[in-house]
Every structure is written in structure tokens, then in C-alpha cells.
C-alpha atoms as a PDB file:
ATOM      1  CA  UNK A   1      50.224  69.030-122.672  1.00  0.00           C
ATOM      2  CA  UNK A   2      48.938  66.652-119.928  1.00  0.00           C
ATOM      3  CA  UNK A   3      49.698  66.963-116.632  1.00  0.00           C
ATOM      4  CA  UNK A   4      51.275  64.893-113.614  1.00  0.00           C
ATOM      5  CA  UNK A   5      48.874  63.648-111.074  1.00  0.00           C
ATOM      6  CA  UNK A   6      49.020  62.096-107.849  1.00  0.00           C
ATOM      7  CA  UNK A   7      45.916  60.300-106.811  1.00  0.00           C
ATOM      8  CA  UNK A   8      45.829  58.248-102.766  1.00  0.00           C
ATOM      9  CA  UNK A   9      43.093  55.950-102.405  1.00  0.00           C
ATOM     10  CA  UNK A  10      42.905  54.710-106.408  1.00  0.00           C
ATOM     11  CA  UNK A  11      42.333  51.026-105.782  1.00  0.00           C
ATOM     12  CA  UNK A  12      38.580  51.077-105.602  1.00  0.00           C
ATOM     13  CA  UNK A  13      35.788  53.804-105.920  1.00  0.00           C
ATOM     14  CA  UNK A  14      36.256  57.161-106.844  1.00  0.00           C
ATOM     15  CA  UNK A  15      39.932  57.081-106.751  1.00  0.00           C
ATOM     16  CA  UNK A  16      39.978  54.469-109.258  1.00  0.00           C
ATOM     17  CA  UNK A  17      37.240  56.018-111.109  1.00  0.00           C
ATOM     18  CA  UNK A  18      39.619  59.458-111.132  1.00  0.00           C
ATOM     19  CA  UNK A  19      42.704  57.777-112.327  1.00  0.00           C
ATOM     20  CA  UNK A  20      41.528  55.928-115.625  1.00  0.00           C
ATOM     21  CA  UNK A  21      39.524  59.148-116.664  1.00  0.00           C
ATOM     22  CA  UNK A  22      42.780  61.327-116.263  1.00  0.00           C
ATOM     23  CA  UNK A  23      44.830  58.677-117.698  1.00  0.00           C
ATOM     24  CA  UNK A  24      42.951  58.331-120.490  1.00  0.00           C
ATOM     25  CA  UNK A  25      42.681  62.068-120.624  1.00  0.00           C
ATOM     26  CA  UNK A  26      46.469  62.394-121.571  1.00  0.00           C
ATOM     27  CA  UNK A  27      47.765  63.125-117.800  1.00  0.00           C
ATOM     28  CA  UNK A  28      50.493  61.165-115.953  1.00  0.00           C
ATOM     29  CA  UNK A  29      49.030  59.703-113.033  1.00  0.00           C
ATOM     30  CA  UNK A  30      50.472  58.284-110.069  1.00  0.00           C
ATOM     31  CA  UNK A  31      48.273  55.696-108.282  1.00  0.00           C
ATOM     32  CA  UNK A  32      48.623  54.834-104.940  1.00  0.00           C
ATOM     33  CA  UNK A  33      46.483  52.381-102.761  1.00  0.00           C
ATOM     34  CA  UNK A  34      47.082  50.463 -99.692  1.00  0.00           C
ATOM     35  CA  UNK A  35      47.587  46.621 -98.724  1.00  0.00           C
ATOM     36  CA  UNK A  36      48.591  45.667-102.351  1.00  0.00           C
ATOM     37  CA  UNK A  37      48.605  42.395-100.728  1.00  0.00           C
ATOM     38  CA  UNK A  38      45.380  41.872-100.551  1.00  0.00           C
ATOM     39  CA  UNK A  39      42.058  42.504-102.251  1.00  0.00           C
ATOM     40  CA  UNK A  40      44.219  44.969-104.740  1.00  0.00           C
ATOM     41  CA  UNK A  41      46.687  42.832-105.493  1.00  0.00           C
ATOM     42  CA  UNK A  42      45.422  42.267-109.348  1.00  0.00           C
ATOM     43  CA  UNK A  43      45.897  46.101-109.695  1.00  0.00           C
ATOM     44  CA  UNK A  44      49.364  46.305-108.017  1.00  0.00           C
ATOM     45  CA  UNK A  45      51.580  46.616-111.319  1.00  0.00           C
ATOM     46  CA  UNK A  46      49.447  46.283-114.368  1.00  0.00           C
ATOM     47  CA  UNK A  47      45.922  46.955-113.528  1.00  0.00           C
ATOM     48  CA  UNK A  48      45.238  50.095-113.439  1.00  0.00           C
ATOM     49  CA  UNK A  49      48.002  51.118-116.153  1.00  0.00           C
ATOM     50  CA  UNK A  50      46.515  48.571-118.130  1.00  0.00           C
ATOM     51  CA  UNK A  51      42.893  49.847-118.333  1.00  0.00           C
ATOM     52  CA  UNK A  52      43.884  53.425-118.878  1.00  0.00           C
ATOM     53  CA  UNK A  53      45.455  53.002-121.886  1.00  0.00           C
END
């Protein structure tokens, strides 16, 4: 049984890193990043949900 994760500072480096490998790991994770306006604004909905399945 996977658990529920909560991960600040996923929209580049080792935050992002963390979130696909738990993802992909079976846990829930919740992403969060700032300025989704700008340079992370591809990984706002989709992107990082996207790669981790």
C-alpha cells in the first residue's frame, strides 16, 4: 500500500527528481512548485502527473 506524499520545491531538481521516483513507486504525491506562471508553466497540470505514470 503506497503512501501519500507531499513534496515543496518539485518543479526542477531534486524535488522533481523525488516526485516521479515515488510516483512511479506506487505513492500519491502531491507536487507543489512556485510561479506556475513562468518557467514551470509546462508542468502546472499535466507534467509532472504525466511522466510519473
Amino acid at each position: 500500500m503506497g503512501k501519500t506524499i507531499v513534496i515543496k520545491g518539485s518543479g526542477s531538481g531534486f524535488g522533481a527528481l523525488a516526485a516521479r521516483a515515488l510516483a512511479r513507486a506506487g505513492h500519491t504525491v502531491y507536487a507543489g512548485m512556485r510561479n506556475t506562471e513562468g518557467r514551470n508553466a509546462g508542468r502546472r497540470y499535466a507534467g509532472l502527473i504525466a511522466s510519473s505514470r
